[in-house]
Protein backbone atom coordinates (compact mmCIF):
# COMPACT_ATOMS: atom_id res chain seq x y z
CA UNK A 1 60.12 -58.54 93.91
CA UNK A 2 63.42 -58.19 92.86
CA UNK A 3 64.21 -54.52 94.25
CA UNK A 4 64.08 -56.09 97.66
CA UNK A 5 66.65 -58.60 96.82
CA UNK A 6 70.34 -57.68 96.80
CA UNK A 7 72.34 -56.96 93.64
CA UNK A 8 74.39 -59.94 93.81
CA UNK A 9 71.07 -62.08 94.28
CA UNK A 10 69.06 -60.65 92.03
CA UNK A 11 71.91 -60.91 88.85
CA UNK A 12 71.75 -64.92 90.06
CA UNK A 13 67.97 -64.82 89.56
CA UNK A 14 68.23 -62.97 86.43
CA UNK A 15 70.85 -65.65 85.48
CA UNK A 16 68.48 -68.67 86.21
CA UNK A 17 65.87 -66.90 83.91
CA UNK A 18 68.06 -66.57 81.45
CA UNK A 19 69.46 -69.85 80.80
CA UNK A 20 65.84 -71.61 81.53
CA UNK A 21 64.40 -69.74 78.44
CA UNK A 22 66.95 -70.52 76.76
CA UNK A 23 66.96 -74.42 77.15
CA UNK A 24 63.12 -73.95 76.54
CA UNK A 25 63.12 -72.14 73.16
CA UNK A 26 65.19 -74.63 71.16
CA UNK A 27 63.00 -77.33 72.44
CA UNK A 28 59.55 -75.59 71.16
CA UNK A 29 61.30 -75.13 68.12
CA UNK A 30 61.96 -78.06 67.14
CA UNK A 31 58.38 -79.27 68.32
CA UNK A 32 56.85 -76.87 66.27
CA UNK A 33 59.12 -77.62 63.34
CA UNK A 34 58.60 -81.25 63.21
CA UNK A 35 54.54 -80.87 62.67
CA UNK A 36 54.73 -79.91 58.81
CA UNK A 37 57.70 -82.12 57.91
CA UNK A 38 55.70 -85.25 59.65
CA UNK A 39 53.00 -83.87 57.38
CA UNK A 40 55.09 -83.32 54.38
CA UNK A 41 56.70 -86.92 54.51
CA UNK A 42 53.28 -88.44 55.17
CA UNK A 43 51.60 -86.63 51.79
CA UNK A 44 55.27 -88.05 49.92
CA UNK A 45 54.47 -91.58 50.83
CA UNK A 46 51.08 -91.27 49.95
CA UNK A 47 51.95 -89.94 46.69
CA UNK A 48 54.61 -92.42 46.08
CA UNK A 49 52.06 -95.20 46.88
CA UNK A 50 49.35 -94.04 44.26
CA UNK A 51 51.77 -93.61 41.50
CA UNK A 52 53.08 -97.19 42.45
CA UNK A 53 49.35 -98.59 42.25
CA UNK A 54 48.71 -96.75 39.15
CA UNK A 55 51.76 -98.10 37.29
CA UNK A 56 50.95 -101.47 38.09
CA UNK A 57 47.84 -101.30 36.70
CA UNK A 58 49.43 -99.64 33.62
CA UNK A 59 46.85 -96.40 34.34
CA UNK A 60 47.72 -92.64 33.09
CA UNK A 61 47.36 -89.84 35.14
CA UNK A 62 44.24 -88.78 33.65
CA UNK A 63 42.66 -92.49 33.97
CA UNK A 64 43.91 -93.00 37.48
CA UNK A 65 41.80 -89.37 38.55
CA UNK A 66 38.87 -90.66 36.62
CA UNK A 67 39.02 -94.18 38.42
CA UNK A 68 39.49 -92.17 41.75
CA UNK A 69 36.37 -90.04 41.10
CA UNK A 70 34.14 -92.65 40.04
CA UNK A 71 34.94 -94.63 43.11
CA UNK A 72 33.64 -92.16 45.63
CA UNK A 73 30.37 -92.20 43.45
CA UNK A 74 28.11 -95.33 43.10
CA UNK A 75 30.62 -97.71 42.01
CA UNK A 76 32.74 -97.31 45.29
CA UNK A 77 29.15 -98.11 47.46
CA UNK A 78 28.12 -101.24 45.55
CA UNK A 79 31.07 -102.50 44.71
CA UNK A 80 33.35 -105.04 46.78
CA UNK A 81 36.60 -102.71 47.74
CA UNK A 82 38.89 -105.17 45.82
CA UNK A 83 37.25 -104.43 42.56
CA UNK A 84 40.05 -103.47 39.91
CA UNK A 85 40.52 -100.26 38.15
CA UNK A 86 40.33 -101.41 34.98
CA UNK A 87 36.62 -103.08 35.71
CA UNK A 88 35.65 -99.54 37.44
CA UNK A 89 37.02 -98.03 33.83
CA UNK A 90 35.38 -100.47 31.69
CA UNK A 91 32.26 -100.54 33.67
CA UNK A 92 31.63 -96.28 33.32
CA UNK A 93 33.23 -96.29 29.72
CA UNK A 94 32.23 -93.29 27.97
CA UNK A 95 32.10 -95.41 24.08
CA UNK A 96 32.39 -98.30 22.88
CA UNK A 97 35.58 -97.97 21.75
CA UNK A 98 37.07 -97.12 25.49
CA UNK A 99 34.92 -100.00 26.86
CA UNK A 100 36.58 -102.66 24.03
CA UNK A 101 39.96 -100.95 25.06
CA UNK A 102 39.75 -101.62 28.80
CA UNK A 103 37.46 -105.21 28.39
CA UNK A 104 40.66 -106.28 26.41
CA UNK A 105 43.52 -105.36 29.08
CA UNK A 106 41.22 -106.99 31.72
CA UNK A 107 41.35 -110.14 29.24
CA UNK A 108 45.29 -110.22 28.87
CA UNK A 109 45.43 -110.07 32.46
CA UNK A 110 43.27 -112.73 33.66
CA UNK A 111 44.59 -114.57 31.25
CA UNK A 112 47.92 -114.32 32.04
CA UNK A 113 46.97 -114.57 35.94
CA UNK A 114 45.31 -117.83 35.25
CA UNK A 115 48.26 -119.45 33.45
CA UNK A 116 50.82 -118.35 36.44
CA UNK A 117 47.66 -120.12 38.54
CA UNK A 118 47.68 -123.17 36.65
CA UNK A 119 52.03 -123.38 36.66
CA UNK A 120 51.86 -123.12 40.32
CA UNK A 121 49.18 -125.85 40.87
CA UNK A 122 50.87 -128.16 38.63
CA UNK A 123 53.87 -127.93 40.13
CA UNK A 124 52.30 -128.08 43.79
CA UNK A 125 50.61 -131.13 42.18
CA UNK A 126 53.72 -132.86 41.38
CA UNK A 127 55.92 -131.66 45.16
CA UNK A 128 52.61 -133.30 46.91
CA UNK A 129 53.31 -136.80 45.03
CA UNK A 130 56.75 -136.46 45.60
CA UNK A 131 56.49 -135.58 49.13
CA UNK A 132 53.34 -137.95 50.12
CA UNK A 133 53.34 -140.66 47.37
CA UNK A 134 50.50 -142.73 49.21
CA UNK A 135 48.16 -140.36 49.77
CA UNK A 136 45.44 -138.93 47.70
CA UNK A 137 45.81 -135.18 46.70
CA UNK A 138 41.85 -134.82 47.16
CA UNK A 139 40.21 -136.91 49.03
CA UNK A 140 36.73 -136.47 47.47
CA UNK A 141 35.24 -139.20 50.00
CA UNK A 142 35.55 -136.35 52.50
CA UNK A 143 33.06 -134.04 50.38
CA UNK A 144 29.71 -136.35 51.18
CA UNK A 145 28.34 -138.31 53.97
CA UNK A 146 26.11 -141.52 53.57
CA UNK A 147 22.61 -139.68 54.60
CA UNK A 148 23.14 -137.92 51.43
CA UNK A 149 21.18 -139.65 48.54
CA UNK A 150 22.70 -139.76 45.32
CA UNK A 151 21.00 -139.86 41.53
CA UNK A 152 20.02 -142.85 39.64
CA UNK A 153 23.70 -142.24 38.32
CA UNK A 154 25.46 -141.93 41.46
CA UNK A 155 26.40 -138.14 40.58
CA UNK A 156 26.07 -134.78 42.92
CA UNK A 157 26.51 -131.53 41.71
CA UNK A 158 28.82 -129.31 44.11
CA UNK A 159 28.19 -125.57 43.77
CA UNK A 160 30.59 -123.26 44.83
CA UNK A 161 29.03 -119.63 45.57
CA UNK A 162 29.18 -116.23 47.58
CA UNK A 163 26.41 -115.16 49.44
CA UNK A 164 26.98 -111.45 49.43
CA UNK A 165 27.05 -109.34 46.63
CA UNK A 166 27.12 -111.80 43.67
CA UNK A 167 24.03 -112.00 41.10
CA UNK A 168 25.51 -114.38 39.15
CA UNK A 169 25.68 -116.83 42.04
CA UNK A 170 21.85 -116.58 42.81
CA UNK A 171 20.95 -116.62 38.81
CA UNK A 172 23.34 -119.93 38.85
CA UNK A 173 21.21 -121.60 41.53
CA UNK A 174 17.90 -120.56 40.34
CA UNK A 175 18.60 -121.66 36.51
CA UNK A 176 19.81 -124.90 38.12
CA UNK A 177 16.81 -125.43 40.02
CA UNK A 178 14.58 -124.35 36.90
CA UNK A 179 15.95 -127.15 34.61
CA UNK A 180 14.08 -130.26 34.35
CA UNK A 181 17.05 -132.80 33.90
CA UNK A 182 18.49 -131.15 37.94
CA UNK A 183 14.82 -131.74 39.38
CA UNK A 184 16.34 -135.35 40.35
CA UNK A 185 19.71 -134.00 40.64
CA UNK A 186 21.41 -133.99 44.33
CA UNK A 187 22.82 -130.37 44.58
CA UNK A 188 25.52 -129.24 47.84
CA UNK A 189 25.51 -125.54 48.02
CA UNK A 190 29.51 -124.29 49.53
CA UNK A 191 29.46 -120.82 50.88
CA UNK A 192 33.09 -119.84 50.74
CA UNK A 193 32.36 -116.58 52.57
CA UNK A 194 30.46 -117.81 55.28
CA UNK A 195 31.54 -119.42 59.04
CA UNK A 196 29.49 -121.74 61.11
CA UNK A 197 27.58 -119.90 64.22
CA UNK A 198 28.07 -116.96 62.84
CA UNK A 199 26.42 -117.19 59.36
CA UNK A 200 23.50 -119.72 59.86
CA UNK A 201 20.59 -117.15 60.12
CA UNK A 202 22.37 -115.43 57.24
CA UNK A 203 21.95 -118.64 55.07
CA UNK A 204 18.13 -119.20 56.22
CA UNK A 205 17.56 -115.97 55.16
CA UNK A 206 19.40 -115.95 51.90
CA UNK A 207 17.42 -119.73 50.89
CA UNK A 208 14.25 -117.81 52.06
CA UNK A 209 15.10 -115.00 49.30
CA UNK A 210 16.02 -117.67 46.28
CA UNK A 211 12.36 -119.93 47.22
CA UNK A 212 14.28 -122.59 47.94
CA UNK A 213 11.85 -125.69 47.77
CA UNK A 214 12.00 -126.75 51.48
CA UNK A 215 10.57 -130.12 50.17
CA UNK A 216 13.60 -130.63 48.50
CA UNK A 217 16.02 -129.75 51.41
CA UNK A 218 14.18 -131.77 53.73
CA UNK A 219 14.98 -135.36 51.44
CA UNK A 220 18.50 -133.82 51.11
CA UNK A 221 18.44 -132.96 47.42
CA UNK A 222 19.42 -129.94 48.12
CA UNK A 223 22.38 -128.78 50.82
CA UNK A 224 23.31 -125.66 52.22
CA UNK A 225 26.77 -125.59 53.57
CA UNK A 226 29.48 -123.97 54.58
CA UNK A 227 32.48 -124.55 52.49
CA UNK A 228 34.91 -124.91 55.54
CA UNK A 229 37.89 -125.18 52.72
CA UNK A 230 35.77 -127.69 50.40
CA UNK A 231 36.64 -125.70 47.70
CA UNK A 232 40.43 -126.01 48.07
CA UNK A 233 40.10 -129.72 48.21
CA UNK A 234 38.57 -129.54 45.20
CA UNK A 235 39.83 -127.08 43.12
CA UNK A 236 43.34 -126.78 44.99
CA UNK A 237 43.22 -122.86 44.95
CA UNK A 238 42.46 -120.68 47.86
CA UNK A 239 40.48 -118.51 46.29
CA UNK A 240 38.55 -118.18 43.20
CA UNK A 241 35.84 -116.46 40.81
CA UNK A 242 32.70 -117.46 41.62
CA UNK A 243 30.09 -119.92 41.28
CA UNK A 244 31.97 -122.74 40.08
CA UNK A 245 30.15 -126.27 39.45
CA UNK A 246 31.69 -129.74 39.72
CA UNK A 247 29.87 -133.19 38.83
CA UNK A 248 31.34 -135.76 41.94
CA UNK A 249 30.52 -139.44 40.36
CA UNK A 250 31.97 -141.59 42.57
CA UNK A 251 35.78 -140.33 42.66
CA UNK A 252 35.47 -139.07 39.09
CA UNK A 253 35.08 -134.87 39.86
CA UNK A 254 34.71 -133.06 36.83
CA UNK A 255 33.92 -129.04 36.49
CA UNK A 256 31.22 -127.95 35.00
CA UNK A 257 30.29 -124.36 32.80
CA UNK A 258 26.35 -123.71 33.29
C-alpha cells in the first residue's frame, strides 16, 4: 500500500504511525503498571488492619493465627460474627492453664467495660435531670397496659431475651416457667432482636419449640413481645448481655439474677 504512494506521502504516513504508537505505549504502561501496586497497597492495608485488631485485643502473632484458624472451623459457623477473640481462645483452650489465662483477660475487660458503662449512664442520668427536670427518666407506666393482669402482689416479671442463637435465654424461660412460686407470676417476654411483621411467625414458632402453655398466654400470664426499645427504657443502655430479668411493682423496677 505504501509503494503506490509518493515519497513525500508515504514519510507523512510513516510519521502518523510513529507518533500514534508512541502516545499509545506510555498509556498501556502505566495501565499495566498500576494493577500490582493497587494490589500491593490493598494487601498493606489489610495487613495494617489485622495487626491493629490484634493489638487491641492484646493478641501475639502466634494467638492471632490460632484465633484466625479456629474461626474458619466450627466456631466461625455457630458462632455470632461479633464473638471476641479471646472467647474463641478460651473456648478451644488446649489446658487448663491457657483456658484460666484467657477466662481472666475476658474478666478484666468486661469489667472494666462495665464500669466505663455505668460512668456514662450516671452521668447521662444526671444531664437528663438537668436538661428535663419534670419529666421522668423511665416512664415504667409505658411498659404495661390495663388488659394485663397483675399478681396478688401487683408485680410482673419483664424478661429481656434473644431469640436466635442464645441457650441461656431459652434455659432462663423454661426454669422460670418450671418454678412453682412463677406459676402465678405475670411474665412479658422482650425480643430485642426481633421487628413487628417481620418476626411474628418467627416468635410462634420459637413459643411452639419452648411448650409454651397456650393456657397461660391466652389469660395473659404470659406475653410475647417485641421489645420495640423497652429495654432501653428500662435499663438505659442500647444494648446488652442477655436475658436480663426485672420485677415492675408498681413504679418500683428492680433487676433480678435467676
Amino acid at each position: 500500500m505504501l509503494g503506490k504512494m509518493s515519497p513525500k506521502r508515504q514519510r507523512h504516513v510513516l510519521i502518523s504511525l510513529l507518533l500514534l504508537i508512541g502516545l499509545q505505549l506510555p498509556a498501556q504502561a502505566k495501565e499495566s503498571q498500576a494493577q500490582p501496586l493497587t494490589y500491593t497497597e490493598s494487601k498493606a492495608q489489610s495487613v495494617e488492619e489485622e495487626t491493629r485488631l490484634r493489638q487491641h485485643w492484646s493478641l501475639s502473632i502466634d494467638e492471632w493465627r490460632r484465633y484466625k484458624s479456629l474461626m474458619k472451623g466450627i466456631r466461625g459457623s455457630i458462632s455470632p460474627p461479633n464473638i471476641s477473640p479471646i472467647e474463641v481462645l478460651g473456648t478451644h483452650a488446649r489446658n487448663d492453664q491457657e483456658r484460666r489465662r484467657y477466662a481472666e483477660i475476658w474478666a478484666r475487660m468486661r469489667h472494666e467495660d462495665a464500669e466505663r458503662i455505668l460512668a456514662f449512664q450516671q452521668a447521662y442520668a444526671e444531664a437528663f435531670q438537668r436538661l428535663y427536670p419534670n419529666e421522668l427518666l423511665v416512664d415504667l407506666s409505658r411498659l404495661k397496659s390495663s388488659s394485663q393482669p397483675v399478681s396478688a402482689s401487683g408485680s410482673r416479671l419483664l424478661v429481656f431475651l434473644k431469640i436466635k442463637q442464645c441457650q441461656a435465654c431459652e434455659s432462663l424461660v423454661q426454669r422460670l416457667l418450671q418454678q412453682p412460686v412463677f406459676n402465678t407470676q405475670p411474665i412479658d417476654l422482650y425480643f430485642v432482636d426481633t421487628q413487628p411483621q417481620r418476626d411474628d411467625a418467627l416468635i410462634q414458632q420459637w413459643a411452639k419449640q419452648q411448650h409454651l402453655d397456650s393456657a397461660r398466654i391466652k389469660q395473659g400470664l404470659l406475653t410475647l413481645n417485641h421489645d420495640q426499645g423497652n429495654y432501653f427504657k428500662v435499663s438505659q443502655q442500647l444494648v446488652g448481655t442477655m436475658p436480663q430479668v426485672f420485677k415492675l411493682t408498681g413504679q418500683t423496677l428492680e433487676a433480678l439474677r435467676l
